[in-house]
Protein backbone atom coordinates (compact mmCIF):
# COMPACT_ATOMS: atom_id res chain seq x y z
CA UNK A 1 -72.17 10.93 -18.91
CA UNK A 2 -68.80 11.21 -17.14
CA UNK A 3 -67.76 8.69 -14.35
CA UNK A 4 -65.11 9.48 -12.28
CA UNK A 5 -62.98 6.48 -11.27
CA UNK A 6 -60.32 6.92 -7.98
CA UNK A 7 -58.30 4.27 -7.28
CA UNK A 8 -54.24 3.53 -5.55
CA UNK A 9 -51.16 3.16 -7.39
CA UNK A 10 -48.45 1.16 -6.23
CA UNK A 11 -45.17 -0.04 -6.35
CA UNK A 12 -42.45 -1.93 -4.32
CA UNK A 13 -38.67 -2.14 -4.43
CA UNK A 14 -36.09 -4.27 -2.15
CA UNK A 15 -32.27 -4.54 -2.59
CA UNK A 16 -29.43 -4.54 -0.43
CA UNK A 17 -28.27 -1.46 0.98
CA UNK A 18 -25.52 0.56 0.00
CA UNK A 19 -24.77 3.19 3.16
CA UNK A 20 -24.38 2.49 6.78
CA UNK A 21 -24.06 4.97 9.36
CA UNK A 22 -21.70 3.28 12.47
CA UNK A 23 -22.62 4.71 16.09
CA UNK A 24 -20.74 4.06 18.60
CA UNK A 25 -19.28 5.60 22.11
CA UNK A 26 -16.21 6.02 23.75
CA UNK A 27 -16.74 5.99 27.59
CA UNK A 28 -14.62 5.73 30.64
CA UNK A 29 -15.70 5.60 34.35
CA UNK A 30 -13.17 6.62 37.38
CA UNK A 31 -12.66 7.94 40.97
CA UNK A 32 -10.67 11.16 39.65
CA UNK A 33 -11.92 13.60 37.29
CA UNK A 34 -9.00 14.87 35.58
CA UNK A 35 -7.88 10.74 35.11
CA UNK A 36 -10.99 10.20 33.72
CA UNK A 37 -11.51 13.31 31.53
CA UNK A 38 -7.66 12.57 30.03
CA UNK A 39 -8.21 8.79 29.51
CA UNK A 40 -11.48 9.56 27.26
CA UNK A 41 -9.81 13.26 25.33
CA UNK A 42 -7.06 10.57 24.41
CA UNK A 43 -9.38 7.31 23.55
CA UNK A 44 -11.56 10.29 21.36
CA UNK A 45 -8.30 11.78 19.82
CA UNK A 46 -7.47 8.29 18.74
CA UNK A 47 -10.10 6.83 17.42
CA UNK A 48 -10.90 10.10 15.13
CA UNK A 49 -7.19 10.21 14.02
CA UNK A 50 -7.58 6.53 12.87
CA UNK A 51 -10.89 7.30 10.95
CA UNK A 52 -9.41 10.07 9.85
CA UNK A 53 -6.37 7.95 8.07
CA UNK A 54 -9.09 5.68 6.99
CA UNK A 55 -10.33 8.55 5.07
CA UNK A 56 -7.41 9.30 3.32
CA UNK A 57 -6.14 6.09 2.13
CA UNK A 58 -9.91 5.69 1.03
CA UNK A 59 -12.02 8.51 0.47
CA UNK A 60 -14.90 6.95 -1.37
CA UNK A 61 -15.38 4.47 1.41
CA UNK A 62 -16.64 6.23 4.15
CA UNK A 63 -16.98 10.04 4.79
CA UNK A 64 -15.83 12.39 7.70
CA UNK A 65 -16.66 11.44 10.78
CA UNK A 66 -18.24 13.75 13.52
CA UNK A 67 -18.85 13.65 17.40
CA UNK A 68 -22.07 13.60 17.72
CA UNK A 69 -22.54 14.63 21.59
CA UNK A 70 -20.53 14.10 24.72
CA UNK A 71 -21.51 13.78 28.38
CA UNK A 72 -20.13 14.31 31.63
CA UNK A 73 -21.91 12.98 34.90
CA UNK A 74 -21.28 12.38 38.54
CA UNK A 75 -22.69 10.17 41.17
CA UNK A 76 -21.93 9.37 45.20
CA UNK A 77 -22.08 5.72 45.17
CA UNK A 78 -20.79 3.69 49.29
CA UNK A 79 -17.24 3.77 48.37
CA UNK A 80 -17.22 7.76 47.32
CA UNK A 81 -17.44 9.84 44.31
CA UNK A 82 -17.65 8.45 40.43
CA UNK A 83 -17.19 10.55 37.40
CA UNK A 84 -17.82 9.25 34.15
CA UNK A 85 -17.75 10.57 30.25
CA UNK A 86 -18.62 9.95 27.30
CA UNK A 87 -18.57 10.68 23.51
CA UNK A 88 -21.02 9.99 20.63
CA UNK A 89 -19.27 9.15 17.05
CA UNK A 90 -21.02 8.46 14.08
CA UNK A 91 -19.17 7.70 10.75
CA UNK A 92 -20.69 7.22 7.20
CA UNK A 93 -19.57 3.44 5.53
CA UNK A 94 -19.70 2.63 1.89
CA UNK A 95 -17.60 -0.14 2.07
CA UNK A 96 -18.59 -2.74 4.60
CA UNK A 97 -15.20 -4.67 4.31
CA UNK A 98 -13.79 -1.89 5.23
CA UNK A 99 -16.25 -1.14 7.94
CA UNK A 100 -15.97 -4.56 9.93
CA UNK A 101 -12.18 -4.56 9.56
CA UNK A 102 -11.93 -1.17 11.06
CA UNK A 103 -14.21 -2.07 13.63
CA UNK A 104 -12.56 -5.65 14.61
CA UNK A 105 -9.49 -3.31 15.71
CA UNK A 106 -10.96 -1.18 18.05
CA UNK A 107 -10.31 -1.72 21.83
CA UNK A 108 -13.53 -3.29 23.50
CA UNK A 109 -13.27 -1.61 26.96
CA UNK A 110 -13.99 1.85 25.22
CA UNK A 111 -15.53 1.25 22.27
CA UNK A 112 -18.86 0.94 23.19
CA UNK A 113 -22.65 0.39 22.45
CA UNK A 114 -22.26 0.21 18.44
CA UNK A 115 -25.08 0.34 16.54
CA UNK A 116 -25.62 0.51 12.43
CA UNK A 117 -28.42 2.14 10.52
CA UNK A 118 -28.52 0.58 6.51
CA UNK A 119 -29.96 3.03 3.94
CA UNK A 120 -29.64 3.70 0.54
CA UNK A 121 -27.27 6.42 -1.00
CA UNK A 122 -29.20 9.21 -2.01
CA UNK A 123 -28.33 8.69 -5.73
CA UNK A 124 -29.72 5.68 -5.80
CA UNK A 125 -33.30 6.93 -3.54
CA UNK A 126 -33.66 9.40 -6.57
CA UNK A 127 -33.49 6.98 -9.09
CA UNK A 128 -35.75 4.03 -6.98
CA UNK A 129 -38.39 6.72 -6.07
CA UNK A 130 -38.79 8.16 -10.16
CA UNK A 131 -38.56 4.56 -11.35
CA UNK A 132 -41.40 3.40 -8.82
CA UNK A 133 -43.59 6.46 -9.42
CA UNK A 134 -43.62 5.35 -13.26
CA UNK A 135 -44.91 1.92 -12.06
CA UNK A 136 -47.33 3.05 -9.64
CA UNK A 137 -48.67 5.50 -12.27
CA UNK A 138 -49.51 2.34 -14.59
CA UNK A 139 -50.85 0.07 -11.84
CA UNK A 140 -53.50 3.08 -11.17
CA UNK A 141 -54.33 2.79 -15.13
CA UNK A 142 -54.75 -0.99 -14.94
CA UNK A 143 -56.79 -0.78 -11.84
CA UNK A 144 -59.19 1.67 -13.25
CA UNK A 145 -59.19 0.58 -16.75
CA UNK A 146 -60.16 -3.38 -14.63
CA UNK A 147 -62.91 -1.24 -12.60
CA UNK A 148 -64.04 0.76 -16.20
CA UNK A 149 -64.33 -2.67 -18.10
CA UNK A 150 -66.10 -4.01 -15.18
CA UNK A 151 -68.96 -1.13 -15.87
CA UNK A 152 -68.91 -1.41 -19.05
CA UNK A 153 -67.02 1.89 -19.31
CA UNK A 154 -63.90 3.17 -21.07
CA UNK A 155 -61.45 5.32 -19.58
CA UNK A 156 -60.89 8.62 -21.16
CA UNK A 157 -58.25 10.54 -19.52
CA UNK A 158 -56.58 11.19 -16.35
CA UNK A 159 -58.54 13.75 -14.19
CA UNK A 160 -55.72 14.33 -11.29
CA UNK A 161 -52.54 13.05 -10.18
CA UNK A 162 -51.44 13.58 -6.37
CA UNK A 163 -48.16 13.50 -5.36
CA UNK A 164 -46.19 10.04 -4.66
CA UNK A 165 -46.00 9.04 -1.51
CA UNK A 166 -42.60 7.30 -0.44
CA UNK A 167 -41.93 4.92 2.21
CA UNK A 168 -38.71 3.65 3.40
CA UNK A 169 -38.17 0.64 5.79
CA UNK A 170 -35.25 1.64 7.93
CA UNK A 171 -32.63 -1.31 9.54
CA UNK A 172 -31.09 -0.37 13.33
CA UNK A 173 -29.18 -2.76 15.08
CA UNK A 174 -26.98 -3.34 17.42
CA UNK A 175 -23.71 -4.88 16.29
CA UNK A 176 -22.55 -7.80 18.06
CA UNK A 177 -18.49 -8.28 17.44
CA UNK A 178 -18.37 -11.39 19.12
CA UNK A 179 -19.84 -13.35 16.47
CA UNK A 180 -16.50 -12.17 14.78
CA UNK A 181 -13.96 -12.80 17.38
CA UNK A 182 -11.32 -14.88 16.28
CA UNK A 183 -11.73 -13.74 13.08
CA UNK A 184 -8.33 -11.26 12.37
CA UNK A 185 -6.22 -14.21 14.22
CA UNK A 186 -6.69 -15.89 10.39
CA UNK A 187 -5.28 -13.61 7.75
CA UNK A 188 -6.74 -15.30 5.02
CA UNK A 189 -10.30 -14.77 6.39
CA UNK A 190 -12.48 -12.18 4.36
CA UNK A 191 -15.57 -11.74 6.86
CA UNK A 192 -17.60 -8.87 6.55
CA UNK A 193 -20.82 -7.23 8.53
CA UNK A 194 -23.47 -8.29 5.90
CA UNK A 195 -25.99 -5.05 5.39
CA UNK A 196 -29.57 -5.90 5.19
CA UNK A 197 -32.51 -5.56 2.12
CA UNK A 198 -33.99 -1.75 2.17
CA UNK A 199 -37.73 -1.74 1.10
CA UNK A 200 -38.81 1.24 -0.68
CA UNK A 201 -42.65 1.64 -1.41
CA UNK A 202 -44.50 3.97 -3.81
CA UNK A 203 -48.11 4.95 -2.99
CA UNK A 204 -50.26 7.44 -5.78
CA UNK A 205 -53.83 8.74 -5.81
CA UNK A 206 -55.21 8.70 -9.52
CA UNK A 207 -58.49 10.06 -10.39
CA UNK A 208 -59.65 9.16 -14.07
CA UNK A 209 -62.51 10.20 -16.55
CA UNK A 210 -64.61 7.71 -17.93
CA UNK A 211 -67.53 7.23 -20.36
CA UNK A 212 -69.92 4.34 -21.34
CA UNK A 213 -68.77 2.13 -24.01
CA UNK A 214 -70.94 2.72 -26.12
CA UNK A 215 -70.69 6.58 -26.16
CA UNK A 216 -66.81 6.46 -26.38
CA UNK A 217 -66.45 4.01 -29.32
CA UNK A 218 -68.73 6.20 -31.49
CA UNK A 219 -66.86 9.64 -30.28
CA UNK A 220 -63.47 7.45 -31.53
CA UNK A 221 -64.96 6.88 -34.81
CA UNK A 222 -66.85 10.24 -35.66
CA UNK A 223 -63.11 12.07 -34.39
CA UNK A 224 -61.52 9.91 -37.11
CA UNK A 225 -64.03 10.02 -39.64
CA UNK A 226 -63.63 14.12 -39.10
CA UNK A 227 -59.61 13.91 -39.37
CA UNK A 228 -60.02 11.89 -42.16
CA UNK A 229 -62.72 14.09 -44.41
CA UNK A 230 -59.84 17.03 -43.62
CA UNK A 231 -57.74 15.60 -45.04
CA UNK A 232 -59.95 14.92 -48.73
CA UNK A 233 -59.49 15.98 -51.94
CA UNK A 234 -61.82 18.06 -53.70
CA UNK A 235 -62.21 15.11 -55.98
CA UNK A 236 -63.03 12.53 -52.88
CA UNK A 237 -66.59 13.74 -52.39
């Protein structure tokens, strides 16, 4: 008699993250439109253009940045009319020296609402998630061959595997410079914006065969007694 045995597979994975993606905004407020549309077109032209050198003096360290969304409003406040814009950027980090440093230099009354997301480089995701999937596979065969032994069964093969299921922790914040102000008046200081630990979690579903003891250990013998009479002489019987 076959038992089927279903049971979870799982397996966990933290280290320090290896990508962050910098948001921030460049905003300006003002009484005259065309003053305040001109201010932010040159605060946006500037910032990209510095990225943008940042780039090519080191192109594995980040990647291009892109403007993400800009906005325009208009209010009547008591004094008169208000006009405000806005810009979204969001830039790509591998290096987080390089990162804070950049973003240390950046004028505060623009640069705006900063906030980092730490991930893991997709390189790395591929080989986490194949890695953990082999683990997770083998805690399922412990489990069931634990439940099996428990029955007084053995397993005997893997009915179904269903496909892993991955799960990412994911690490917003906002940035908060001050805790580094001060810190480019020292040239010899080496500070940088410390990413956080990415979990990564493997869940499978893994359905197995099994038999009584009994029943198993005698189909084990009589499938090597039968390999082993094929392989006889004329002279062996």
């Amino acid at each position: 008699m076959v038992t089927d045995i279903s049971v979870y597979g799982r397996a966990v994975d933290s280290r320090v993250a290896d990508r962050a993606q910098l948001r921030f905004q460049v905003s300006r407020w003002g009484r005259e439109w065309d003053t305040t549309h001109e201010t932010v077109k040159v605060a946006i032209a500037s910032v990209m253009e510095t990225l943008d050198r940042l780039l090519i003096d080191h192109p594995r360290a980040l990647e291009e940045p892109y403007i993400a969304q800009i906005c325009q409003k208009s209010w009547i406040d008591d004094i008169g009319t208000a006009y405000s814009e806005s810009a979204d950027v969001s830039v790509f980090f591998n290096d987080f020296q390089l990162m804070t440093a950049w973003i240390l230099t950046q004028p505060n009354e623009m640069f705006r609402n900063h906030t980092i997301e730490w991930s893991l480089s997709q390189a790395l995701r591929d080989e986490i998630s194949i890695a953990l999937s082999v683990q997770a596979v083998r805690d399922a065969r412990r489990k069931a061959e634990i439940f099996a032994t428990a029955a007084g069964l053995a397993i005997t093969g893997m009915q179904t595997l269903e496909d892993p299921y991955t799960a990412e922790s994911e690490q917003p914040g906002l940035l908060d410079t001050t805790e580094y102000s001060g810190a480019l008046d020292d040239p010899s200081s080496e500070i940088a914006i410390a990413p956080t630990t990415i979990t990564t979690e493997v869940r499978i579903v893994a359905h197995f065969s099994a038999e009584p003891e009994s029943e198993h250990t005698a189909y084990t013998q009589s499938a090597q007694y039968t390999q082993h009479r094929t392989g006889a002489s004329f002279f062996d019987s």
